[in-house]
N, C-alpha and C. Protein backbone atom coordinates (compact mmCIF):
# COMPACT_ATOMS: atom_id res chain seq x y z
N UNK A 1 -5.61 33.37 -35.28
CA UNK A 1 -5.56 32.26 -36.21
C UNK A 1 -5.02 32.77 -37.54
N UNK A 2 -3.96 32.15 -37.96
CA UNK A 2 -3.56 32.54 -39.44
C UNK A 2 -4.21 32.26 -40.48
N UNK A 3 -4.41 32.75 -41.41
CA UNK A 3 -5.14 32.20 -43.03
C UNK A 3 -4.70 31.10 -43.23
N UNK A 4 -3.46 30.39 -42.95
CA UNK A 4 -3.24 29.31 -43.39
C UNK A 4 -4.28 28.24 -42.51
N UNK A 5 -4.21 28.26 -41.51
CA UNK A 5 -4.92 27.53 -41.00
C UNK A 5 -6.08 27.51 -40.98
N UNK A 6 -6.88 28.40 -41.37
CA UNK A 6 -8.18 28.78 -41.57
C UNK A 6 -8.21 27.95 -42.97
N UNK A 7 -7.71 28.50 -43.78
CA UNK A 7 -7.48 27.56 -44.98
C UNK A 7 -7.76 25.87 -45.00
N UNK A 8 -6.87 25.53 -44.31
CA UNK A 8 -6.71 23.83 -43.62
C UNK A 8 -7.98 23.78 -43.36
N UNK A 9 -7.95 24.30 -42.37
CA UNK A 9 -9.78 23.20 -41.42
C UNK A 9 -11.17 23.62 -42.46
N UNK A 10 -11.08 24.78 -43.25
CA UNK A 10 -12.31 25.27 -44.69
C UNK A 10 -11.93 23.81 -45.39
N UNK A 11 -10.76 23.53 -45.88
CA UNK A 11 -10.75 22.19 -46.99
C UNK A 11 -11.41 21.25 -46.20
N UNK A 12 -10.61 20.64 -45.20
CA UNK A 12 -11.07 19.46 -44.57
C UNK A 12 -12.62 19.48 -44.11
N UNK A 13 -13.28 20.48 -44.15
CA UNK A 13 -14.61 20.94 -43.93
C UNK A 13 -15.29 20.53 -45.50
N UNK A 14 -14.69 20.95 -46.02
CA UNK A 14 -15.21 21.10 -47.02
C UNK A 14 -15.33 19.81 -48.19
N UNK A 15 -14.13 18.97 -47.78
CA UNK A 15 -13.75 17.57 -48.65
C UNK A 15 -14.99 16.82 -47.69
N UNK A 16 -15.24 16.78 -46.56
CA UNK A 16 -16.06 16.31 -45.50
C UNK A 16 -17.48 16.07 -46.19
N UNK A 17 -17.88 17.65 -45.86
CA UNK A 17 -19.31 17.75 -46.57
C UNK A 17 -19.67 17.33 -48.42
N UNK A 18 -18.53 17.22 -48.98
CA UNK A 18 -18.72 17.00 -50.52
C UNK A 18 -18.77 15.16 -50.47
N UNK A 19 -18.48 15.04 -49.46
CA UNK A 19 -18.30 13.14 -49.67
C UNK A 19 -19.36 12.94 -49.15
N UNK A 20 -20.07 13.36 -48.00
CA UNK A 20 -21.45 13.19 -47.51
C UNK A 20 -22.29 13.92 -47.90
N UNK A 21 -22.40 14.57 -48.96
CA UNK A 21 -23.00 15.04 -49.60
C UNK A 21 -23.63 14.32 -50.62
N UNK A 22 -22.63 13.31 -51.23
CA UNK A 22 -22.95 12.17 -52.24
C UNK A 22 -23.53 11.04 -51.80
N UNK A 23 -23.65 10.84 -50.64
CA UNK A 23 -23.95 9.58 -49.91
C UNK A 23 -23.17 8.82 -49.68
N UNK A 24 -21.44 8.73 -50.08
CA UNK A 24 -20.44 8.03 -50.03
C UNK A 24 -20.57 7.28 -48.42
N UNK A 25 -19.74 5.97 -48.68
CA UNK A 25 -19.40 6.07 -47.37
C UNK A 25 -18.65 6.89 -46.44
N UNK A 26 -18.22 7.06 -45.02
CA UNK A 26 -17.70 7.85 -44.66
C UNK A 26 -16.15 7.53 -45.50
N UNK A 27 -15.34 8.56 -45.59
CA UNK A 27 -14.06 8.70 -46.01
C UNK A 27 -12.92 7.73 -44.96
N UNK A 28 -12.37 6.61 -45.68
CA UNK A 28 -11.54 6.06 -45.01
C UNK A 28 -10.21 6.54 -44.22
N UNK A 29 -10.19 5.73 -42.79
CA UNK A 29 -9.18 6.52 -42.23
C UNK A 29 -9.63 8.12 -41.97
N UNK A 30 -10.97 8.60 -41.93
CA UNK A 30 -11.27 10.01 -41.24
C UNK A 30 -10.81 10.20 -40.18
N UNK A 31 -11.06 9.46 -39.42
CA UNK A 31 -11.04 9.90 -37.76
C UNK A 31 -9.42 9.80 -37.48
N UNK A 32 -8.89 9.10 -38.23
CA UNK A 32 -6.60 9.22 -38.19
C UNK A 32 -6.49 10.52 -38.82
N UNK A 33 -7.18 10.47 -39.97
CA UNK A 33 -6.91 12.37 -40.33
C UNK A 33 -7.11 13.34 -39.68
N UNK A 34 -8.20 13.31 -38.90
CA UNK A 34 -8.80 14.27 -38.36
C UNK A 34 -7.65 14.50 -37.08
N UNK A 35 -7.51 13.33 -36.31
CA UNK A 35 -6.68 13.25 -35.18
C UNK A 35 -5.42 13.87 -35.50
N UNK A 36 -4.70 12.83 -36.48
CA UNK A 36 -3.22 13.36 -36.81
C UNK A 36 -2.58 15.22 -37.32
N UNK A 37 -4.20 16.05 -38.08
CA UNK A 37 -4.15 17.23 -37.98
C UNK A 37 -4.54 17.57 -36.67
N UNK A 38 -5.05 17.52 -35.77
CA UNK A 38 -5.22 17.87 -34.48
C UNK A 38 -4.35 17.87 -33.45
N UNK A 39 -2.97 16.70 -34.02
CA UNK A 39 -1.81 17.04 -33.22
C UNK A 39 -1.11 18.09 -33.61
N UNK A 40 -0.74 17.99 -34.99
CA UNK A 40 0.18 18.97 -35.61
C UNK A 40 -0.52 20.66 -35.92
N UNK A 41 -1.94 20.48 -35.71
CA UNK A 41 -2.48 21.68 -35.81
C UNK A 41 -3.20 22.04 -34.40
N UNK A 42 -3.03 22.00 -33.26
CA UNK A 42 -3.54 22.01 -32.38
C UNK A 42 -3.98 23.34 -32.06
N UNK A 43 -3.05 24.69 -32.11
CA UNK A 43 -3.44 25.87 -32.06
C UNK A 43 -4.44 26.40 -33.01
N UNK A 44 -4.91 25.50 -33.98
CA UNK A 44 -5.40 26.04 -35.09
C UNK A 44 -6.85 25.23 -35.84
N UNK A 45 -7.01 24.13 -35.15
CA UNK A 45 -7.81 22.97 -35.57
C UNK A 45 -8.30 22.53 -34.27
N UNK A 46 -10.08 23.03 -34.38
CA UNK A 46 -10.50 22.87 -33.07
C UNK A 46 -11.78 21.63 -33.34
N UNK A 47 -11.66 20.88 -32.66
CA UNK A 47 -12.77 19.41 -32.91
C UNK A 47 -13.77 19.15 -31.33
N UNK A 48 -14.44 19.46 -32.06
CA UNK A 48 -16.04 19.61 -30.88
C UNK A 48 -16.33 17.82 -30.61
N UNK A 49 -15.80 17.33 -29.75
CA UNK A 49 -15.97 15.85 -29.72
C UNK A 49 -17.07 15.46 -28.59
């Protein structure tokens, strides 16, 4: 796995837990984000579904 990508899925981890952290609602359009990096990051972005 490259740093870059390690990089990627730490933010998106990380923007994740800071919004549910506040009690926000969930983040709109999550699950298209999540997906649409999961195509283009597939070697690198692993989602436990």
């Amino acid at each position: 796995m490259s740093a870059e990508g390690s990089s990627e899925a730490n933010l998106l981890y990380l923007v994740q837990r800071v919004v549910t952290a506040k009690g926000h609602k969930p983040m709109h359009n999550w699950n298209r984000i999540l997906s649409q990096q999961a195509i283009l990051h597939d070697d690198r972005l692993r989602l436990d579904l």
